[in-house]
PDB file of N, CA and C in Angstrom:
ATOM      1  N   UNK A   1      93.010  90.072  72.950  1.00  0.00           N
ATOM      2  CA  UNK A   1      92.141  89.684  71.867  1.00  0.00           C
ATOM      3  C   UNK A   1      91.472  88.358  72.226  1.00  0.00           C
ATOM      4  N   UNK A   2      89.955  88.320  72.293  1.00  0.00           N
ATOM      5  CA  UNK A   2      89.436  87.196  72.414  1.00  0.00           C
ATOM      6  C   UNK A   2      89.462  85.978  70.978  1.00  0.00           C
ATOM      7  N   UNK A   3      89.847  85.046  71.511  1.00  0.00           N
ATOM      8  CA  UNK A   3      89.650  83.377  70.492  1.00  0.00           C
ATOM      9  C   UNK A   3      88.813  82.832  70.019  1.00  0.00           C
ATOM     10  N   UNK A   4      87.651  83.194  71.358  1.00  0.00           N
ATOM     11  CA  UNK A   4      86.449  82.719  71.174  1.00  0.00           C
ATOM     12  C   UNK A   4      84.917  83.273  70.778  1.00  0.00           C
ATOM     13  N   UNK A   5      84.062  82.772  70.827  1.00  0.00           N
ATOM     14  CA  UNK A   5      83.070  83.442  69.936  1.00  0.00           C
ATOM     15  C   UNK A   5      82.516  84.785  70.350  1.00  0.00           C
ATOM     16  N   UNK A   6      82.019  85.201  69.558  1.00  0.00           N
ATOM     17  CA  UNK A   6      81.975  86.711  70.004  1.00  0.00           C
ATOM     18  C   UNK A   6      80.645  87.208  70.679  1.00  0.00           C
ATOM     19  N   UNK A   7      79.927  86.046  71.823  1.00  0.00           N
ATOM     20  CA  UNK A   7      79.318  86.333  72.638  1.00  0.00           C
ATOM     21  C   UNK A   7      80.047  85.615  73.767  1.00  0.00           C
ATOM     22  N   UNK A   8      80.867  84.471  73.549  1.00  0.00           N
ATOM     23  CA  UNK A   8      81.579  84.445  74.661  1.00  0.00           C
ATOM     24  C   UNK A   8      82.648  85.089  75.114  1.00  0.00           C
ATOM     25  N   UNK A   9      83.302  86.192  74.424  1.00  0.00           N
ATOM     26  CA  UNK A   9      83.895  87.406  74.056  1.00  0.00           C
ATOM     27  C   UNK A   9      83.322  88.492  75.119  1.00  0.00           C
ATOM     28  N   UNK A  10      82.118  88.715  74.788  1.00  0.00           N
ATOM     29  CA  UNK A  10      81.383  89.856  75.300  1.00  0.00           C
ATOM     30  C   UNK A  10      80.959  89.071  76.373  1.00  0.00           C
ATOM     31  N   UNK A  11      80.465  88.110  76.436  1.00  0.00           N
ATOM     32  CA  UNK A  11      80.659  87.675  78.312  1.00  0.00           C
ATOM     33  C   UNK A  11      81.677  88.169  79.182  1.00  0.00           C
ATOM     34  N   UNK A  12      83.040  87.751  78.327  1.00  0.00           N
ATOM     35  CA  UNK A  12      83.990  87.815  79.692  1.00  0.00           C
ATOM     36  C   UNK A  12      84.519  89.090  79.375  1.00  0.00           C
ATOM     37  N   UNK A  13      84.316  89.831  78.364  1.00  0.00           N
ATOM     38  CA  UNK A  13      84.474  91.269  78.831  1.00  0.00           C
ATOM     39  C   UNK A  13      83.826  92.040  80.087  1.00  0.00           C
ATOM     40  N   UNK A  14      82.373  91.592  79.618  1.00  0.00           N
ATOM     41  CA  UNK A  14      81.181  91.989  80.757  1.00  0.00           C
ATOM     42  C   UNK A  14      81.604  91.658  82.194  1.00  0.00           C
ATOM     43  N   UNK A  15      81.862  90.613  82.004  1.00  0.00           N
ATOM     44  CA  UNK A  15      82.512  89.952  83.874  1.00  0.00           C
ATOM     45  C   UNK A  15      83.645  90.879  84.036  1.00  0.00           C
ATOM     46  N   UNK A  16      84.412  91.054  83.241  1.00  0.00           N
ATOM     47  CA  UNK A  16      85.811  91.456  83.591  1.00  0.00           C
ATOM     48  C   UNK A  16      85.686  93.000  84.138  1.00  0.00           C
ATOM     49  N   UNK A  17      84.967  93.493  83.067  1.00  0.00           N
ATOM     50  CA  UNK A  17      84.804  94.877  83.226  1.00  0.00           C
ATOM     51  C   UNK A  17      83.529  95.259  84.680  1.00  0.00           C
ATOM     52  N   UNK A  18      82.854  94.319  84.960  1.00  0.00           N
ATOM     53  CA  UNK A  18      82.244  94.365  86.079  1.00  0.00           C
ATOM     54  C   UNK A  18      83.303  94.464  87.506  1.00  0.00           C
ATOM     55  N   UNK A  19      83.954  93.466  87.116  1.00  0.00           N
ATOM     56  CA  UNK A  19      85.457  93.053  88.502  1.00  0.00           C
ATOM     57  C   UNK A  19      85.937  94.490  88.977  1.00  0.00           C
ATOM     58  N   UNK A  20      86.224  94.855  87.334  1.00  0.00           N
ATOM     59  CA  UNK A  20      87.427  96.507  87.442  1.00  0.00           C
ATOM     60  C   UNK A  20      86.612  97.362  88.384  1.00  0.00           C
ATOM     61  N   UNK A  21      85.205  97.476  87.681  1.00  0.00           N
ATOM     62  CA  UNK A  21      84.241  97.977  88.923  1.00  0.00           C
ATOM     63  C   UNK A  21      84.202  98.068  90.009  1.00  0.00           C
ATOM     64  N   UNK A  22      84.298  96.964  90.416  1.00  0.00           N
ATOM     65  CA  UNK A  22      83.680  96.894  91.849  1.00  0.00           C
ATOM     66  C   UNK A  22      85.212  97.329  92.585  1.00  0.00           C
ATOM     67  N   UNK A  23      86.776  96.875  92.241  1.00  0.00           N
ATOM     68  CA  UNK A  23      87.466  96.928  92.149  1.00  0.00           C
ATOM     69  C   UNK A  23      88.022  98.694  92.715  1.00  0.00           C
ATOM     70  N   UNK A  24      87.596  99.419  91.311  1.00  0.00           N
ATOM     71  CA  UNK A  24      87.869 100.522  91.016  1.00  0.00           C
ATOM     72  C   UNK A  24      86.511 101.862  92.221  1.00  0.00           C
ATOM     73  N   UNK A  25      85.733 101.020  92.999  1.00  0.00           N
ATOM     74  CA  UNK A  25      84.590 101.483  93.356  1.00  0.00           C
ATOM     75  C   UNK A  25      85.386 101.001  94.766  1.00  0.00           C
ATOM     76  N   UNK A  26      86.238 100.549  94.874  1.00  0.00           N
ATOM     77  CA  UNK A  26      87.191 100.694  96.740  1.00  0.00           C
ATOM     78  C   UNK A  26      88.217 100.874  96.567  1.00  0.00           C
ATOM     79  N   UNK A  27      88.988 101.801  95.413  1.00  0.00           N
ATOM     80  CA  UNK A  27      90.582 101.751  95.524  1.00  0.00           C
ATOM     81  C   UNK A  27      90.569 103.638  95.453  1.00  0.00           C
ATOM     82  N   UNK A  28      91.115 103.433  96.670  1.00  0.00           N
ATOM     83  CA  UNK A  28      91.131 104.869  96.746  1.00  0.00           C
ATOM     84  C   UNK A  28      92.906 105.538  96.233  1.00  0.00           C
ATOM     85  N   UNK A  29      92.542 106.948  95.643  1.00  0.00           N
ATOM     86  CA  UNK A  29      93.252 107.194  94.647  1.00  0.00           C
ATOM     87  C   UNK A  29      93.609 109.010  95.463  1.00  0.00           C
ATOM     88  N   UNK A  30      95.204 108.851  95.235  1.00  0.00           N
ATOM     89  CA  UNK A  30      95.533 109.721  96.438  1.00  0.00           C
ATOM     90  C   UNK A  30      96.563 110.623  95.278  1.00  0.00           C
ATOM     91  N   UNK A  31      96.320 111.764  95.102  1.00  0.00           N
ATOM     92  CA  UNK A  31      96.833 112.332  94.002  1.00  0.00           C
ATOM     93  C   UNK A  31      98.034 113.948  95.126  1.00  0.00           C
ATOM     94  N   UNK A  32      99.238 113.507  94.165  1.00  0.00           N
ATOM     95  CA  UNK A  32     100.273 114.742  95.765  1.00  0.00           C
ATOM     96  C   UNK A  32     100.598 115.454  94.130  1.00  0.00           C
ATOM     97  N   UNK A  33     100.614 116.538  94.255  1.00  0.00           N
ATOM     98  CA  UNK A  33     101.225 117.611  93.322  1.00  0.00           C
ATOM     99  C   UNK A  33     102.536 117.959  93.941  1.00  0.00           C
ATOM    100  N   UNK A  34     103.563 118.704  93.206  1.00  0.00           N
ATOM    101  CA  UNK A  34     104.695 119.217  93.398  1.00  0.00           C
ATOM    102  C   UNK A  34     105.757 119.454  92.578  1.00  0.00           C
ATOM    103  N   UNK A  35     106.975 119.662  93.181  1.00  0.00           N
ATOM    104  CA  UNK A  35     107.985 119.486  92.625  1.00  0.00           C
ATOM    105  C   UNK A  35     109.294 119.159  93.281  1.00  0.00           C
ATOM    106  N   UNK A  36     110.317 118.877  92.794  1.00  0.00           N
ATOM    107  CA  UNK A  36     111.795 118.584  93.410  1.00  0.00           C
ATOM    108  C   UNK A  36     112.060 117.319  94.121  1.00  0.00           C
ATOM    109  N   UNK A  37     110.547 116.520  94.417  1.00  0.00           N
ATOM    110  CA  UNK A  37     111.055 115.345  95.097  1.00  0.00           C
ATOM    111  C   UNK A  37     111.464 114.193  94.229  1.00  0.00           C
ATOM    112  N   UNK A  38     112.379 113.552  94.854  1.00  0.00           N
ATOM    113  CA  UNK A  38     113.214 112.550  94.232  1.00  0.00           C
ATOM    114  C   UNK A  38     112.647 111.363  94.039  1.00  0.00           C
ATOM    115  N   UNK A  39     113.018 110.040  93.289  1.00  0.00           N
ATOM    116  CA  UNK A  39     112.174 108.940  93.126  1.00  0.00           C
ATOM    117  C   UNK A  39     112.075 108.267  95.059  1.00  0.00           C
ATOM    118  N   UNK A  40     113.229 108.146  95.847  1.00  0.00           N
ATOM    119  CA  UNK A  40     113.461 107.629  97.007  1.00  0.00           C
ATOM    120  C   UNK A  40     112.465 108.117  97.843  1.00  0.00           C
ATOM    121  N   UNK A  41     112.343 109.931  98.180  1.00  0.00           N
ATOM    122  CA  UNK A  41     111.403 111.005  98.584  1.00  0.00           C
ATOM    123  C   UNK A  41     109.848 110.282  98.302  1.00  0.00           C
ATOM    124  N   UNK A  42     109.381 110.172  96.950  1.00  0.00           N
ATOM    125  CA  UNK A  42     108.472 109.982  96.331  1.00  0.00           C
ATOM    126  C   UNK A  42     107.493 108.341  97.214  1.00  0.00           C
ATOM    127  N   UNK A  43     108.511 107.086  97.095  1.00  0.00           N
ATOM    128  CA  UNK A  43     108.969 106.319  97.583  1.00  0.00           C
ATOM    129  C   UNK A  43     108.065 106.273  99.179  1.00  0.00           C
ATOM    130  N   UNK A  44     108.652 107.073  99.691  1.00  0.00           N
ATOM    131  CA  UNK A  44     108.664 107.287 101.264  1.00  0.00           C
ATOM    132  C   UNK A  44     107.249 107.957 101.574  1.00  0.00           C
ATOM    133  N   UNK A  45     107.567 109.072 100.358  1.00  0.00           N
ATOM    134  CA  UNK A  45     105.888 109.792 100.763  1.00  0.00           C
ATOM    135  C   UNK A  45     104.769 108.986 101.111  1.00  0.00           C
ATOM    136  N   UNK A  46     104.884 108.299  99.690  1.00  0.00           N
ATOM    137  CA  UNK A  46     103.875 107.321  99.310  1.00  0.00           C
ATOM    138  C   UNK A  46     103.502 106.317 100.298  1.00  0.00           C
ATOM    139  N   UNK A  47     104.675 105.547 100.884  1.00  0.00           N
ATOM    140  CA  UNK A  47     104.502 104.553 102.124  1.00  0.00           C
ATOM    141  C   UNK A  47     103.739 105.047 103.282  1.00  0.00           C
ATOM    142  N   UNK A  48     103.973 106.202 103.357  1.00  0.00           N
ATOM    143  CA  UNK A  48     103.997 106.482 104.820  1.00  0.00           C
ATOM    144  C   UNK A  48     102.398 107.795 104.705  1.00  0.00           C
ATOM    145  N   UNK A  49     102.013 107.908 103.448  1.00  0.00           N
ATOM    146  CA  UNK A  49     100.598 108.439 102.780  1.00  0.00           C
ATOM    147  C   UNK A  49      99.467 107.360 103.107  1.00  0.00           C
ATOM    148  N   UNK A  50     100.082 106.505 102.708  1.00  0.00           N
ATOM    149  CA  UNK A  50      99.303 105.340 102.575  1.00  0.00           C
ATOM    150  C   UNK A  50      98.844 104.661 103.733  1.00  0.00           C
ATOM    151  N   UNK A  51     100.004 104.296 104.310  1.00  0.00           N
ATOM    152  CA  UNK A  51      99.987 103.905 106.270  1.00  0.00           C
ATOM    153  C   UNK A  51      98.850 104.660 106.645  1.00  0.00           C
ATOM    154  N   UNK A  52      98.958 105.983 106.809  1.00  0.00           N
ATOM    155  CA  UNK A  52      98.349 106.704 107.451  1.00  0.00           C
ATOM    156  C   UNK A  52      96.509 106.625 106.724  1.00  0.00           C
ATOM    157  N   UNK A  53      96.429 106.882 105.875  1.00  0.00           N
ATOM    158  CA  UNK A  53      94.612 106.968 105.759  1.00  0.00           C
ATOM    159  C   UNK A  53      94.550 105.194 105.566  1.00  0.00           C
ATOM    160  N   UNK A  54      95.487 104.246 105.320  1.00  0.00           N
ATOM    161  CA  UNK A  54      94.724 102.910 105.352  1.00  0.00           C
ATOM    162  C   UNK A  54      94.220 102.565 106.860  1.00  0.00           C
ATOM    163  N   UNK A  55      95.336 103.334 108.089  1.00  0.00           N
ATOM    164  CA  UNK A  55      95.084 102.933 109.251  1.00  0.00           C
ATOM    165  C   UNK A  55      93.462 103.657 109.339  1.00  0.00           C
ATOM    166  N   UNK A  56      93.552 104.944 109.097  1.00  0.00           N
ATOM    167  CA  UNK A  56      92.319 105.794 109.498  1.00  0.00           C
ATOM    168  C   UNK A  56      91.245 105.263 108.386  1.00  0.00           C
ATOM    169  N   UNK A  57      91.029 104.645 107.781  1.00  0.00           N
ATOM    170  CA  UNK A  57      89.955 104.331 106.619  1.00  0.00           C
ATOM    171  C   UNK A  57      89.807 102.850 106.787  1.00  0.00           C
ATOM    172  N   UNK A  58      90.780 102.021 107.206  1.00  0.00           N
ATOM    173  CA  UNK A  58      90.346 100.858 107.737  1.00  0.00           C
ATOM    174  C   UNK A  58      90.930  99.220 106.174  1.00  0.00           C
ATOM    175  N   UNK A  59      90.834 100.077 105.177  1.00  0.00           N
ATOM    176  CA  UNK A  59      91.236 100.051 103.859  1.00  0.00           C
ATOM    177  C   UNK A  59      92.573  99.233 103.719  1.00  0.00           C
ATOM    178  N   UNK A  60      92.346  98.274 103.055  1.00  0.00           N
ATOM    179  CA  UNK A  60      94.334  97.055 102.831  1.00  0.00           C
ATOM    180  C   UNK A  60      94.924  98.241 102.105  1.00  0.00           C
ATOM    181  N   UNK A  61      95.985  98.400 102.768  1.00  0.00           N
ATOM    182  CA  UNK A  61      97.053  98.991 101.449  1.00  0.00           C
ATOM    183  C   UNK A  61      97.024  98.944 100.125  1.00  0.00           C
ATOM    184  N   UNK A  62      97.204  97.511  99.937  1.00  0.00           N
ATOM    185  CA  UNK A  62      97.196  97.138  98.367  1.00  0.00           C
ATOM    186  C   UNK A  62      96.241  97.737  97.455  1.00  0.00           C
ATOM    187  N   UNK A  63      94.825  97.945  97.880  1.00  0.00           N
ATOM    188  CA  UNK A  63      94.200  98.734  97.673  1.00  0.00           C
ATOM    189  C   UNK A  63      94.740  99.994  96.455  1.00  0.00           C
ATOM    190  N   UNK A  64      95.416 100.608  97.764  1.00  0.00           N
ATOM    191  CA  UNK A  64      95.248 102.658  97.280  1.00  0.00           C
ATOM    192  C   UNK A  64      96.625 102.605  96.143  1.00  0.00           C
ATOM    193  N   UNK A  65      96.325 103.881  95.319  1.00  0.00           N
ATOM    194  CA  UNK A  65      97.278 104.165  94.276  1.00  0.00           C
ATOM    195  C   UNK A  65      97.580 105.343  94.300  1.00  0.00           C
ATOM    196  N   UNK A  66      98.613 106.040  94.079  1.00  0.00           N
ATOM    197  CA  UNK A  66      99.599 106.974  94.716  1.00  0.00           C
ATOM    198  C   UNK A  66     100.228 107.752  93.251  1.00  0.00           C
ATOM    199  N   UNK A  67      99.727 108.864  93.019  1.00  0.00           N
ATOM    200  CA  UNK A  67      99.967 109.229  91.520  1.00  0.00           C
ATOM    201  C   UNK A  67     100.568 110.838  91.855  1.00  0.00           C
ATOM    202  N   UNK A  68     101.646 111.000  91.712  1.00  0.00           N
ATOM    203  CA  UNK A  68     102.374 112.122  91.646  1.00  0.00           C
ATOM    204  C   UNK A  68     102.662 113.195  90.688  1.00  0.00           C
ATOM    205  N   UNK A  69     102.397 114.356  90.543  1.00  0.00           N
ATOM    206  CA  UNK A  69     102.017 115.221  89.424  1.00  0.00           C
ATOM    207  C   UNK A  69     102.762 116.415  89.617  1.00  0.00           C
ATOM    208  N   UNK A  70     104.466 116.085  88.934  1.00  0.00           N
ATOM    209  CA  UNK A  70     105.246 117.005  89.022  1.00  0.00           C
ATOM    210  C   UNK A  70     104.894 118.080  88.203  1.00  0.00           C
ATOM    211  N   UNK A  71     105.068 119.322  88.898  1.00  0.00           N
ATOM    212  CA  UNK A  71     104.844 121.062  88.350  1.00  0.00           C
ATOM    213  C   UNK A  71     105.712 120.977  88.104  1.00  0.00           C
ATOM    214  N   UNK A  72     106.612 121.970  87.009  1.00  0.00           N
ATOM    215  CA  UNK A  72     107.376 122.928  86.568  1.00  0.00           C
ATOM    216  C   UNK A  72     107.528 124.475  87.565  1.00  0.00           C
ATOM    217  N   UNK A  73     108.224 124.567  88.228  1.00  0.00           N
ATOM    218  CA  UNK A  73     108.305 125.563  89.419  1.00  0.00           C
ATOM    219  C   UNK A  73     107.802 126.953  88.052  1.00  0.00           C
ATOM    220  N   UNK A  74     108.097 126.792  87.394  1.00  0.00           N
ATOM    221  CA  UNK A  74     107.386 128.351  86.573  1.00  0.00           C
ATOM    222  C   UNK A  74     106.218 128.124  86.280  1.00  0.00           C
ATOM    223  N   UNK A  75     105.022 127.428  86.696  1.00  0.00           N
ATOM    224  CA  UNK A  75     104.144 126.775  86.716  1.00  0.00           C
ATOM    225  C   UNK A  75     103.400 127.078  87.841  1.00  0.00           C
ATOM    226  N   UNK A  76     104.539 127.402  88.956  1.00  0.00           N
ATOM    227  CA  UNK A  76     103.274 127.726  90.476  1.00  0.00           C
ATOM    228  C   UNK A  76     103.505 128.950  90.308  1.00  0.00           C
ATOM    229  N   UNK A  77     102.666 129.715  91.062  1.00  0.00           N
ATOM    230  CA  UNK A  77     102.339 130.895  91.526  1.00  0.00           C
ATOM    231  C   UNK A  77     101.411 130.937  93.266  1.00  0.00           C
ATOM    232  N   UNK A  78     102.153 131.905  93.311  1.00  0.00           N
ATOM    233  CA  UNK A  78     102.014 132.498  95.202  1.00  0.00           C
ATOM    234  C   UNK A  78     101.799 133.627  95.213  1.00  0.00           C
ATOM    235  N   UNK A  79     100.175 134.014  95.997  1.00  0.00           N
ATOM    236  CA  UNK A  79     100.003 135.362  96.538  1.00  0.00           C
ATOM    237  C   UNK A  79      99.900 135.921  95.228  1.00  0.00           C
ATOM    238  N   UNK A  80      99.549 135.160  94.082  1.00  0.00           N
ATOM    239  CA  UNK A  80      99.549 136.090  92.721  1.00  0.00           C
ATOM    240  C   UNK A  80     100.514 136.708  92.019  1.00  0.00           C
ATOM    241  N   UNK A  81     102.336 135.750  92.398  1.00  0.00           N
ATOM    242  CA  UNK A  81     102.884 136.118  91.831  1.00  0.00           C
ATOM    243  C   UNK A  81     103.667 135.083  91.258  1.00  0.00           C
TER     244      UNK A  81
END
């Protein structure tokens, strides 16, 4: 919540929300589907996900974000079944 007046309010929203921008316009966003892997698994993926396209993309680590999207195994289907 801003204190101050409510164009200096909407200034530093404007700046701020510009930052996230530019920010959000080099953070590359690496999305793994699945299931059964463990938080440690998850962990490891992620490190070693990351290593790999920051080396090949040139990109700081700190950068990339790593978002995991556990299925429900009755949820996949194979070959249409």
């Amino acid at each position: 919540m801003c204190l101050s007046t409510k164009k200096a309010c909407n200034t530093r929203f404007i700046k701020n929300k510009q930052a996230i921008q530019r920010l959000v316009k080099f953070m590359p966003l690496i999305e793994i589907s699945g299931y059964g892997f463990s938080a440690e698994q998850k962990r490891n993926i992620s490190r070693e996900v990351v290593d790999v396209i920051s080396k090949i993309s040139g990109k700081d680590k700190k950068l990339f974000v790593v978002v995991f999207r556990d299925i429900k195994s009755e949820d996949w289907a194979m070959a249409g079944e």
